[in-house]
C-alpha atoms as a PDB file:
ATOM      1  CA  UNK A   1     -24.817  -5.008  -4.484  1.00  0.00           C
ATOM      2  CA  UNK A   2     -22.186  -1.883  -4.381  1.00  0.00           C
ATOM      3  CA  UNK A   3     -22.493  -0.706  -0.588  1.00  0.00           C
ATOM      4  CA  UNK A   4     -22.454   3.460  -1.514  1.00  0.00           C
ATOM      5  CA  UNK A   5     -23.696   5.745   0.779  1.00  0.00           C
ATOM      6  CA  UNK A   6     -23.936   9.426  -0.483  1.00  0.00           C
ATOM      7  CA  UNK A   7     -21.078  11.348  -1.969  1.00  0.00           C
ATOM      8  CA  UNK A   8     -19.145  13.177   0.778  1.00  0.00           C
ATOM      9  CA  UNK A   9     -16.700  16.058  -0.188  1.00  0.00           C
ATOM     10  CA  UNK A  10     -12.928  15.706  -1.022  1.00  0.00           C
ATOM     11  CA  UNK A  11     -10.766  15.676   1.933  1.00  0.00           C
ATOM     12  CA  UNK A  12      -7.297  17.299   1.603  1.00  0.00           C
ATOM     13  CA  UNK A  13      -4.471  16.390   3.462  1.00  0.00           C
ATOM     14  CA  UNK A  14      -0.885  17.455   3.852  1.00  0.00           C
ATOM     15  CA  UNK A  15       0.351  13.541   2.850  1.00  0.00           C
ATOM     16  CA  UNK A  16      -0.968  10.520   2.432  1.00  0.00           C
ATOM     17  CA  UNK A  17       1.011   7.037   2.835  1.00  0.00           C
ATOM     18  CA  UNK A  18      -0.316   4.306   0.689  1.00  0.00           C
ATOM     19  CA  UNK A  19       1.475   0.879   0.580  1.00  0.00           C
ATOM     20  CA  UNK A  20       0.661  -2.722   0.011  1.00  0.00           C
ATOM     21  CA  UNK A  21      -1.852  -1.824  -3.166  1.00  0.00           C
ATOM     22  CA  UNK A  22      -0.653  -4.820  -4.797  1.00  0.00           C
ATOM     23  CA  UNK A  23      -2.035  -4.653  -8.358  1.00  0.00           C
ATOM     24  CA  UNK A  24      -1.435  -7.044 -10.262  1.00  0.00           C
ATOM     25  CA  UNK A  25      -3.058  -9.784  -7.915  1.00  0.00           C
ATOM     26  CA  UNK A  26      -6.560 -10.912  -8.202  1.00  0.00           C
ATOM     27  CA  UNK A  27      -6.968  -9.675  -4.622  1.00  0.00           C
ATOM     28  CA  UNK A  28      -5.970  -6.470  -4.883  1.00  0.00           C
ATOM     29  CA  UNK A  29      -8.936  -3.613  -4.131  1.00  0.00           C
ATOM     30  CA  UNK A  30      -8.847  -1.488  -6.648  1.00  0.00           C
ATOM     31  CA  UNK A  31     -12.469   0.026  -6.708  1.00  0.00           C
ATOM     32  CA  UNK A  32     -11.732   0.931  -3.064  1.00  0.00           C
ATOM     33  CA  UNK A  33      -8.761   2.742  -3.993  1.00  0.00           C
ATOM     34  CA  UNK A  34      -9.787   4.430  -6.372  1.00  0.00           C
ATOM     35  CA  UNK A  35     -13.048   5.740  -4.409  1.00  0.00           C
ATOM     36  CA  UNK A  36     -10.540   6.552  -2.033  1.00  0.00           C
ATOM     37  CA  UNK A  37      -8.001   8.501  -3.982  1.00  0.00           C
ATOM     38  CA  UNK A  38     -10.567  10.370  -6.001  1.00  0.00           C
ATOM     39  CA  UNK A  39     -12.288  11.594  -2.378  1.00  0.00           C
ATOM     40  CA  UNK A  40      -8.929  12.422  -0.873  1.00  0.00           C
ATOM     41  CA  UNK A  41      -6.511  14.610  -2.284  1.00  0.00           C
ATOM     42  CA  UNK A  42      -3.140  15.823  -0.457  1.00  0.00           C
ATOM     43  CA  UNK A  43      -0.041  18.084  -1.511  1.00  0.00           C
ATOM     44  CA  UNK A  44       2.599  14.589  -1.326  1.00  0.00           C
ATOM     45  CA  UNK A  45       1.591  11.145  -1.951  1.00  0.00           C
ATOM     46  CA  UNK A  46       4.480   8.384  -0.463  1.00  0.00           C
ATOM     47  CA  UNK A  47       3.247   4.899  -1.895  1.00  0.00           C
ATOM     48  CA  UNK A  48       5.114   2.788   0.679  1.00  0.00           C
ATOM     49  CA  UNK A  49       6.377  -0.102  -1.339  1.00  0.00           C
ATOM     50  CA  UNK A  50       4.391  -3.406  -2.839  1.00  0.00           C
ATOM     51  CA  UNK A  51       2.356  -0.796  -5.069  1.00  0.00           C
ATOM     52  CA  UNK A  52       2.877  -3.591  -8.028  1.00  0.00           C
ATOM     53  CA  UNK A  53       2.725  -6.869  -7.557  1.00  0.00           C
ATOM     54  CA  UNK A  54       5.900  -8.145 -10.004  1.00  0.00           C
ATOM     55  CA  UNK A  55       5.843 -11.681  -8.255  1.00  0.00           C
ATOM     56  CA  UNK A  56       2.624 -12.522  -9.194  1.00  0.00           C
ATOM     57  CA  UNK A  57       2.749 -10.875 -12.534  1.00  0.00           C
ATOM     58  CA  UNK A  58       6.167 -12.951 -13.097  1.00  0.00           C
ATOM     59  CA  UNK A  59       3.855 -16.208 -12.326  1.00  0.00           C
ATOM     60  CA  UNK A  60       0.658 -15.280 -14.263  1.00  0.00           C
ATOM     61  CA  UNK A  61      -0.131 -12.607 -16.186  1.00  0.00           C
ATOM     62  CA  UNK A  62      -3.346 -10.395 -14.545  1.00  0.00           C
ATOM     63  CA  UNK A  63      -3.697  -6.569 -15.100  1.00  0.00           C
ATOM     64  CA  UNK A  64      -7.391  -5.321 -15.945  1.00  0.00           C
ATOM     65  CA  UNK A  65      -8.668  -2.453 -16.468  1.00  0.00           C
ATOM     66  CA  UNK A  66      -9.074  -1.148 -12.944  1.00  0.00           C
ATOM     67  CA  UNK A  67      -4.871  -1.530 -12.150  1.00  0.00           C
ATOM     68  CA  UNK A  68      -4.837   0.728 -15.239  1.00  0.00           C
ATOM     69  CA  UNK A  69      -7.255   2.976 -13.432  1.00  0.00           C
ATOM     70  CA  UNK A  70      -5.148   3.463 -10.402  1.00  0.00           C
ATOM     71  CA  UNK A  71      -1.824   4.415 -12.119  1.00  0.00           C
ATOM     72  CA  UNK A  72      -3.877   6.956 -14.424  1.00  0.00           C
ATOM     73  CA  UNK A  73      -5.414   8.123 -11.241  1.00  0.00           C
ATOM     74  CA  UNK A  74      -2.105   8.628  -9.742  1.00  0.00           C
ATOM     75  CA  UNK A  75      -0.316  10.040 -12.760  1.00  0.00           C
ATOM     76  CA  UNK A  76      -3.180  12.518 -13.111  1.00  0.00           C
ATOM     77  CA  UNK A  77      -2.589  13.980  -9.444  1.00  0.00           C
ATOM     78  CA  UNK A  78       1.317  14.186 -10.333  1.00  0.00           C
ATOM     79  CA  UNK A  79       0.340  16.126 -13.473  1.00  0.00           C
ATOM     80  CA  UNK A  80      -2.360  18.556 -11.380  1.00  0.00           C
ATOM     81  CA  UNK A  81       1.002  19.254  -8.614  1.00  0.00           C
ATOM     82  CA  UNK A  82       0.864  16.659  -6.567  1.00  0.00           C
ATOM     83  CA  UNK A  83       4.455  15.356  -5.189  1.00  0.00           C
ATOM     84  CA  UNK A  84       4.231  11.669  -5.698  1.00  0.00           C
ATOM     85  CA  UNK A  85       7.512   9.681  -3.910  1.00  0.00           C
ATOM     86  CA  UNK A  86       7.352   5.989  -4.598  1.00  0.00           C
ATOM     87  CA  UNK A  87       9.139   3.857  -2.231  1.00  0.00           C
ATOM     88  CA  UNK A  88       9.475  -0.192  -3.686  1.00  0.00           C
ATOM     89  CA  UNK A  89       9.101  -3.169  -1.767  1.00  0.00           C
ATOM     90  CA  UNK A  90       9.925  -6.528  -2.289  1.00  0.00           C
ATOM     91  CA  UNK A  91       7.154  -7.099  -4.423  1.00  0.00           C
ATOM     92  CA  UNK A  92       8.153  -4.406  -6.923  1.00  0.00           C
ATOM     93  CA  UNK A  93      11.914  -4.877  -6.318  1.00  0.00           C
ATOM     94  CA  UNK A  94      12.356  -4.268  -9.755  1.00  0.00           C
ATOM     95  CA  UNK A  95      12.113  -0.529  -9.464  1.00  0.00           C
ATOM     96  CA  UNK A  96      14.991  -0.111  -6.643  1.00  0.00           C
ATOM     97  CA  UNK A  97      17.581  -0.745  -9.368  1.00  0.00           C
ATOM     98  CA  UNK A  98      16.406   3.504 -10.311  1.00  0.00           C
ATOM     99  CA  UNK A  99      16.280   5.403  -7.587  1.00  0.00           C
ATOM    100  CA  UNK A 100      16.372   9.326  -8.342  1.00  0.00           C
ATOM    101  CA  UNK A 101      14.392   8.227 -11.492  1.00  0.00           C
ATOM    102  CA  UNK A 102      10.963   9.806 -12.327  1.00  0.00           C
ATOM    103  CA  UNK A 103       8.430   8.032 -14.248  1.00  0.00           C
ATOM    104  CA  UNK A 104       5.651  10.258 -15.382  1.00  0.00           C
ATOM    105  CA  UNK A 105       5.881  12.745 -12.256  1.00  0.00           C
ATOM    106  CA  UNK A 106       6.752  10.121 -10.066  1.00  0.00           C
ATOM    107  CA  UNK A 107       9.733   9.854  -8.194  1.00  0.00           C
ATOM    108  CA  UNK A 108      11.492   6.807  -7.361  1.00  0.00           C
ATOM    109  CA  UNK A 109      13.469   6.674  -3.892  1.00  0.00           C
ATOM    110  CA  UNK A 110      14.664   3.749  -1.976  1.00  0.00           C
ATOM    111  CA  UNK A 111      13.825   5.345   1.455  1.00  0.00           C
ATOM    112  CA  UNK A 112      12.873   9.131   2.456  1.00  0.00           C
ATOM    113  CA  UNK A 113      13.019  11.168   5.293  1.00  0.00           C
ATOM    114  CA  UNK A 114       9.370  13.195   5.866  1.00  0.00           C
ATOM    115  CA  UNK A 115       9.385  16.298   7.946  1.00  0.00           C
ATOM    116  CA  UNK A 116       6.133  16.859   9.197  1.00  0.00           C
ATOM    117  CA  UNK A 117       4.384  19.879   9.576  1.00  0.00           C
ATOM    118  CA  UNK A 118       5.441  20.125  13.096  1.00  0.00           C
ATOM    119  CA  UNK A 119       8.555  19.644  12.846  1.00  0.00           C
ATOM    120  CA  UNK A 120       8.855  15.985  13.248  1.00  0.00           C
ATOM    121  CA  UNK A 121      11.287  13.469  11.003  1.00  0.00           C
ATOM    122  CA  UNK A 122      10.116  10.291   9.816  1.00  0.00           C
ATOM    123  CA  UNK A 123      11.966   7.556   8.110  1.00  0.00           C
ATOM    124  CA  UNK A 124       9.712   6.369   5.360  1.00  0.00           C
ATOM    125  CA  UNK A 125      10.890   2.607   4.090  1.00  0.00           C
ATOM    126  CA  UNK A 126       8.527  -0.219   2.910  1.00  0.00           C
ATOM    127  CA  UNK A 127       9.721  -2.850   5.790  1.00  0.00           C
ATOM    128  CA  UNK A 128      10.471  -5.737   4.067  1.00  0.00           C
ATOM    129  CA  UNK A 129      14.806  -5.972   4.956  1.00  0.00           C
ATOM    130  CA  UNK A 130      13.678  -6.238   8.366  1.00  0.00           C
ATOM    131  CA  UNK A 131      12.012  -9.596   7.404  1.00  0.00           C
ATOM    132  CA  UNK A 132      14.429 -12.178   7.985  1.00  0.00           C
ATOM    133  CA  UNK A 133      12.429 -14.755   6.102  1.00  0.00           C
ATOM    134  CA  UNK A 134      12.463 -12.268   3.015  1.00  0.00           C
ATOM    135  CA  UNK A 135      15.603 -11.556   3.761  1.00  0.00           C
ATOM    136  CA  UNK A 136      17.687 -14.164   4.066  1.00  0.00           C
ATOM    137  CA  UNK A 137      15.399 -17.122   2.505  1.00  0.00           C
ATOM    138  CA  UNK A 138      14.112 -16.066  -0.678  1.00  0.00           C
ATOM    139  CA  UNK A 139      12.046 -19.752  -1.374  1.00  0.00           C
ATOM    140  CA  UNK A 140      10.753 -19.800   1.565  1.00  0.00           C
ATOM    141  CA  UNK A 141       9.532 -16.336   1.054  1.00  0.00           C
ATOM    142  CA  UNK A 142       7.699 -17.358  -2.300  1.00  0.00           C
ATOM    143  CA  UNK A 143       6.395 -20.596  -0.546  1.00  0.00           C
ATOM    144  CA  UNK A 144       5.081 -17.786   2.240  1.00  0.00           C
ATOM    145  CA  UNK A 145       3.340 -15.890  -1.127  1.00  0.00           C
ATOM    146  CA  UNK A 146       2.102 -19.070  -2.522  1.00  0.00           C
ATOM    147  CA  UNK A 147       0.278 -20.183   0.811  1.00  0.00           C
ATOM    148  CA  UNK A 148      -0.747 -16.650   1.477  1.00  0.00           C
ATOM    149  CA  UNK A 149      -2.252 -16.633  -2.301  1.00  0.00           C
ATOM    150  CA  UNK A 150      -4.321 -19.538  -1.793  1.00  0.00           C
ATOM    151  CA  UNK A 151      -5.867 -17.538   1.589  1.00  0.00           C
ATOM    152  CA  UNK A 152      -6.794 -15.199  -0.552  1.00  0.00           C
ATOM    153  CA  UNK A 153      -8.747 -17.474  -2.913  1.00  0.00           C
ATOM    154  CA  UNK A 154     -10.809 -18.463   0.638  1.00  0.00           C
ATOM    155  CA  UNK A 155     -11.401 -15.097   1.253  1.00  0.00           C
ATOM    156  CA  UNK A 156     -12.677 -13.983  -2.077  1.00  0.00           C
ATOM    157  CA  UNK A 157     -15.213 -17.372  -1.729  1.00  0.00           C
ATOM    158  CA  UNK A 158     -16.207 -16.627   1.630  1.00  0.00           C
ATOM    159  CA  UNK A 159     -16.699 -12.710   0.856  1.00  0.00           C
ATOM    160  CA  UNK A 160     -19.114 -13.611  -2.421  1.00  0.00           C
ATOM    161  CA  UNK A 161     -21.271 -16.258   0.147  1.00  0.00           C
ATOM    162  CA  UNK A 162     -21.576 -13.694   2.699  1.00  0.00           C
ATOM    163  CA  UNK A 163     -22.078 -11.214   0.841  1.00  0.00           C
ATOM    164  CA  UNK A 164     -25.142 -13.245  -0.801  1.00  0.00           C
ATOM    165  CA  UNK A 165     -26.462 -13.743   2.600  1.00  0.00           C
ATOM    166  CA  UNK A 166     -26.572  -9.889   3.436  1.00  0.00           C
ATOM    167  CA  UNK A 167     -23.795 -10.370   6.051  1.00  0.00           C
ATOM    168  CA  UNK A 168     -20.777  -7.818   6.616  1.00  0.00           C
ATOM    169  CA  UNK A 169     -17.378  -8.295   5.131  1.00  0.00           C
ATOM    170  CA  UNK A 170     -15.005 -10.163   6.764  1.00  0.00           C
ATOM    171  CA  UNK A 171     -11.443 -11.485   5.740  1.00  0.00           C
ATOM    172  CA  UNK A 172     -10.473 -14.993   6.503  1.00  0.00           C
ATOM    173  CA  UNK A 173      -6.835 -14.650   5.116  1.00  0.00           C
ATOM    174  CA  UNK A 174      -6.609 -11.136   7.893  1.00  0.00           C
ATOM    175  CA  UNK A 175      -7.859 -14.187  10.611  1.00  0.00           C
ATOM    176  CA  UNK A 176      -5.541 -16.492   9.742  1.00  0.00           C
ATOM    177  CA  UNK A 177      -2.382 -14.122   9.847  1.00  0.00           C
ATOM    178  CA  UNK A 178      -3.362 -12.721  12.754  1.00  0.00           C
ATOM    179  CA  UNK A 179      -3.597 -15.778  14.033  1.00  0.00           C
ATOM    180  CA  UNK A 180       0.191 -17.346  12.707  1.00  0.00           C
ATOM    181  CA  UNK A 181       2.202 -13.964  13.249  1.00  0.00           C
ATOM    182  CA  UNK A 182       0.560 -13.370  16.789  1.00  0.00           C
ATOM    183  CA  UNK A 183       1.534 -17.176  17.639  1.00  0.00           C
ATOM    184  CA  UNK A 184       5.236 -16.003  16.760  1.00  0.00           C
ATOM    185  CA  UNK A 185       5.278 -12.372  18.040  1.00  0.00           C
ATOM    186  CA  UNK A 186       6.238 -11.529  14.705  1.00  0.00           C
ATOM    187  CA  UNK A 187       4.346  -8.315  14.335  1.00  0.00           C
ATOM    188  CA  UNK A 188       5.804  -7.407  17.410  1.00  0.00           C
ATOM    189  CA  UNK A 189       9.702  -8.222  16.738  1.00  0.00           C
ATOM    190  CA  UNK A 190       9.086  -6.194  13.606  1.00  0.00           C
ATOM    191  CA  UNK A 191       7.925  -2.954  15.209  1.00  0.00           C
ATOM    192  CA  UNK A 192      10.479  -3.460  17.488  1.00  0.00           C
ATOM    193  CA  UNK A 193      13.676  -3.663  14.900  1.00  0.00           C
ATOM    194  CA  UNK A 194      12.235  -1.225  12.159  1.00  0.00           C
ATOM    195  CA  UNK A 195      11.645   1.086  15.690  1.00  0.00           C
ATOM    196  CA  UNK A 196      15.162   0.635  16.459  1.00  0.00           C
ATOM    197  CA  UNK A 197      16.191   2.115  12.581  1.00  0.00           C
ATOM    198  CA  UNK A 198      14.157   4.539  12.800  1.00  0.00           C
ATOM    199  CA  UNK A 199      16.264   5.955  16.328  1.00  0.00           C
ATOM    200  CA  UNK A 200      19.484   4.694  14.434  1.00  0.00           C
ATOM    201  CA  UNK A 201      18.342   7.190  11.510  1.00  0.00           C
ATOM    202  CA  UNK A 202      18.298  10.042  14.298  1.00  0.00           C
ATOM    203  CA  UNK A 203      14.078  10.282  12.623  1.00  0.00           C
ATOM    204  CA  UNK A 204      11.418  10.365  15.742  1.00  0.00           C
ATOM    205  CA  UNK A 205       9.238   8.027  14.044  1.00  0.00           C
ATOM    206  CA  UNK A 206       8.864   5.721  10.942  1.00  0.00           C
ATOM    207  CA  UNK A 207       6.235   5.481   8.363  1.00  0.00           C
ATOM    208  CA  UNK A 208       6.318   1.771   6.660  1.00  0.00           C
ATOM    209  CA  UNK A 209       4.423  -1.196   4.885  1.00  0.00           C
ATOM    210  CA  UNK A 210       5.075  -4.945   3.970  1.00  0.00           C
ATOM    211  CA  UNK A 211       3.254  -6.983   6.888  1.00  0.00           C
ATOM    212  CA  UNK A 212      -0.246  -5.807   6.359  1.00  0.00           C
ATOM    213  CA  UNK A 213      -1.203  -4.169   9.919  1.00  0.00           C
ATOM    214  CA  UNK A 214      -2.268  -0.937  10.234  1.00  0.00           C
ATOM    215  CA  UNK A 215      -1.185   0.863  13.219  1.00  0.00           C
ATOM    216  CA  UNK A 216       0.097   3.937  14.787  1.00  0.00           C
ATOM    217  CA  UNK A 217       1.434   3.621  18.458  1.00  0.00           C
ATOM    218  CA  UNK A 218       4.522   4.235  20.310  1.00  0.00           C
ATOM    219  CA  UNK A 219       7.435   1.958  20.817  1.00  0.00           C
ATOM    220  CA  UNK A 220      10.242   3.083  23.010  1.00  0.00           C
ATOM    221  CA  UNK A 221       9.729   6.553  22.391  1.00  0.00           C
ATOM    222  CA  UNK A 222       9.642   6.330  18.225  1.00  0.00           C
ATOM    223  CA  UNK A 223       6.546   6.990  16.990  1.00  0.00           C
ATOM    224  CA  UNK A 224       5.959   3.999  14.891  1.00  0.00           C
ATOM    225  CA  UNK A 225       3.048   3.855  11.581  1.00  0.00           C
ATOM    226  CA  UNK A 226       2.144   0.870   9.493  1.00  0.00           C
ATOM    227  CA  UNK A 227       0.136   2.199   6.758  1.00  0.00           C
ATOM    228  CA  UNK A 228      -1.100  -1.251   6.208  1.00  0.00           C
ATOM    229  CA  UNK A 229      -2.570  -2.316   2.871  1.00  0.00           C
ATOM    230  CA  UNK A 230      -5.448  -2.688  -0.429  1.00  0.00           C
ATOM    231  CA  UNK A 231      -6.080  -6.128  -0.374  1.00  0.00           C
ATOM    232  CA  UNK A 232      -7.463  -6.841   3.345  1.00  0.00           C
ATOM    233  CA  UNK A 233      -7.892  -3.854   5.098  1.00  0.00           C
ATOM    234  CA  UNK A 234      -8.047  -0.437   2.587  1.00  0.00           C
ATOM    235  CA  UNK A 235      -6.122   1.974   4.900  1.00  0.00           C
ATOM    236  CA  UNK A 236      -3.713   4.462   4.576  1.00  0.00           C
ATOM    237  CA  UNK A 237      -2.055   7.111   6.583  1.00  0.00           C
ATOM    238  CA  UNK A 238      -2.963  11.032   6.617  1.00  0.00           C
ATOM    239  CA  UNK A 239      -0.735  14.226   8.260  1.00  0.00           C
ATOM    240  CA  UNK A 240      -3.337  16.791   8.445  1.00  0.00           C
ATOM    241  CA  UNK A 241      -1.913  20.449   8.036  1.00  0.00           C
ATOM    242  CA  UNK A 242      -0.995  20.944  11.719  1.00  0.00           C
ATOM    243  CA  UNK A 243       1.282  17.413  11.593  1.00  0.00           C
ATOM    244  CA  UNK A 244      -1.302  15.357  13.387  1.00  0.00           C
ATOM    245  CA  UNK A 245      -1.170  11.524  12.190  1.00  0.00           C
ATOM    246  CA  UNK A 246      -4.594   9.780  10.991  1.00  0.00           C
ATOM    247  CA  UNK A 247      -5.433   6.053  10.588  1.00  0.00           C
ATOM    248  CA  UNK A 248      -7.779   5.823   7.601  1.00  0.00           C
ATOM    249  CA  UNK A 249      -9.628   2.744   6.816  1.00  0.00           C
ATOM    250  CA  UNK A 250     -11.989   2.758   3.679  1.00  0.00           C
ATOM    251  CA  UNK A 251     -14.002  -0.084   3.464  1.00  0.00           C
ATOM    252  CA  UNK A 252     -17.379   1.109   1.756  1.00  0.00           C
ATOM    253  CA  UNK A 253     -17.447   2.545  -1.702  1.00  0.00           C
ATOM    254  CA  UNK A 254     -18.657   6.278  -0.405  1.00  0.00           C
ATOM    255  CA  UNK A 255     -18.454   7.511  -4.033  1.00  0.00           C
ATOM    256  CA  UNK A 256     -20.851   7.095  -7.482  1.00  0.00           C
ATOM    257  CA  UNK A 257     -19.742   4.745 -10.197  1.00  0.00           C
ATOM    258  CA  UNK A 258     -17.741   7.112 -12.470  1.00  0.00           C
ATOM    259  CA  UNK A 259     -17.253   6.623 -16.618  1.00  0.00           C
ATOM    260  CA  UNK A 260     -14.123   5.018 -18.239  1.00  0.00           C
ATOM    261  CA  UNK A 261     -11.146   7.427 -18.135  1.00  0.00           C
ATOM    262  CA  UNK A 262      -8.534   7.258 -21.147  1.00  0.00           C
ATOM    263  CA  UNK A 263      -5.611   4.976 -19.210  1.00  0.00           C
ATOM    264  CA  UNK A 264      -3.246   5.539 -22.355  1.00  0.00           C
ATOM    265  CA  UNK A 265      -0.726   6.944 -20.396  1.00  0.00           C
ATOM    266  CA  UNK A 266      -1.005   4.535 -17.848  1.00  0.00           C
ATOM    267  CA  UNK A 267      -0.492   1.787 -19.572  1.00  0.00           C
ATOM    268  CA  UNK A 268       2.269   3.647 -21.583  1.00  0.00           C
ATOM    269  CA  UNK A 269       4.060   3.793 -17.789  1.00  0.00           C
ATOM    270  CA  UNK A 270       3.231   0.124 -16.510  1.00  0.00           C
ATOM    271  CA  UNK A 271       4.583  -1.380 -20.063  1.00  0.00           C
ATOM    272  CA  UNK A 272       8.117   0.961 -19.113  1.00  0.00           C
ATOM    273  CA  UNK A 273       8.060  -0.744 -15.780  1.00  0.00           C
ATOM    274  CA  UNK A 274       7.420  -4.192 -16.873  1.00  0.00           C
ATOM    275  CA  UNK A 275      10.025  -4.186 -19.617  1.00  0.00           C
ATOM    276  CA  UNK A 276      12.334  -3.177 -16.799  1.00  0.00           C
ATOM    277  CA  UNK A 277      11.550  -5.726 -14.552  1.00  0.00           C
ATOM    278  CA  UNK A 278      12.023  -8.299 -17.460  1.00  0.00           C
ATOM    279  CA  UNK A 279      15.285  -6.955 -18.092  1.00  0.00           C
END
């Protein structure tokens, strides 16, 4: 049973970072985002890298309906004025072999510097080079997909049994990493080096993706932002006119169910990016 509550008015914000979306994957929320980014509506969109899942889509083919759905969405608030900057990740590596390109309204940029409304500089990058296992080990790095794939499976089960049962949503594979990357410190070395490149990029903070943790805190005196991701969590980053930085999480469908919407286009786009990535 859908968990709506009543429709609340469209919030409008001066940019929104979105980033781990992940379509493409079975585990990808895309009813949440698109509740989400038909309630919230904001003069520059930065979709932080991972937005399509090409590794996944290179293994087995998934793409329904809804994936369709959230590009339209997206092209749709490009058409109406909205600046869309789309920053790839490793996931969607494909797309960093055009940046400068624009793909229906969309613009394709390998990093970008945001000036906030007051007057700050932030390095916007997805994350991932800081990685050293994506880095420098590429199989291990699919090995690291494949196990993280098959937490996902355990979470979808576990999320249809509670759900049956009336209890609250919770996400085993979110557990489990928590649990791994806090027995390394590796959240923590990552904030720490991407930090360090935001500084080296003379920016006084940085807006990025890739390890699935949404935070905003200060490290060192760089204000750091992990916009976090659509497949555990649903959150995103908002500046609000006056600059101020807001952690949103979305995790109940707020809006009503809404009719198909003609995806033409859409799918038009994703079949341009696909043939690129199998190129």
């Amino acid at each position: 049973m859908d968990q709506r509550v009543s429709e609340p008015a469209v919030r409008h914000f001066r940019t929104l970072f979105i980033s781990d979306v992940h379509l493409g994957s079975k585990a990808a929320k895309t009813d949440y985002l698109l509740d989400f980014l038909r309630l919230h509506d904001a003069d520059t969109i930065i979709l932080v890298g991972d937005i399509v899942d090409g590794w996944r889509l290179k293994r087995s083919w998934y793409w329904p309906q809804s994936c369709n759905d959230v590009v339209q969405k997206l092209l749709r608030k490009a058409r109406k004025g909205t600046r869309i900057i789309y920053i790839p990740g490793n996931h969607d590596e494909f797309l960093r072999a055009f940046p400068g390109m624009h793909f229906g309204g969309i613009e394709v940029a390998s990093r970008h510097i945001h000036e906030s409304a007051d007057g700050l500089r932030y390095l916007v990058l997805h994350g991932d080079e800081f990685d050293v296992v994506v880095r420098n080990a590429r199989l291990l790095a699919y090995l690291g997909d494949w196990a993280y794939d098959t937490a996902i499976v355990i979470n979808i089960g576990l999320a249809a049994v509670r759900r049956r049962l009336g209890m609250p949503y919770w996400s085993f594979s979110a557990w489990a990493k928590q649990q791994v990357k806090h027995a390394v410190n590796f959240i923590g070395e990552f904030q720490t080096v991407v930090a360090a490149e935001a500084r080296k990029a003379e920016a006084d903070g940085v807006v990025c993706g890739h390890i699935h943790h949404a935070v905003i805190e200060d490290i060192d005196g760089i204000r750091y932002m992990n916009s976090g991701d659509w497949v555990e969590s649903c959150t995103a980053i908002a500046e609000h006119a006056d600059g101020r930085m807001e952690l949103l999480t979305w995790n109940v469908l707020a809006g009503a169910p809404q009719p198909a919407e003609d995806s033409s286009e859409a799918q038009a786009l994703v079949g341009s990016f696909l043939a690129r990535h199998a190129a």
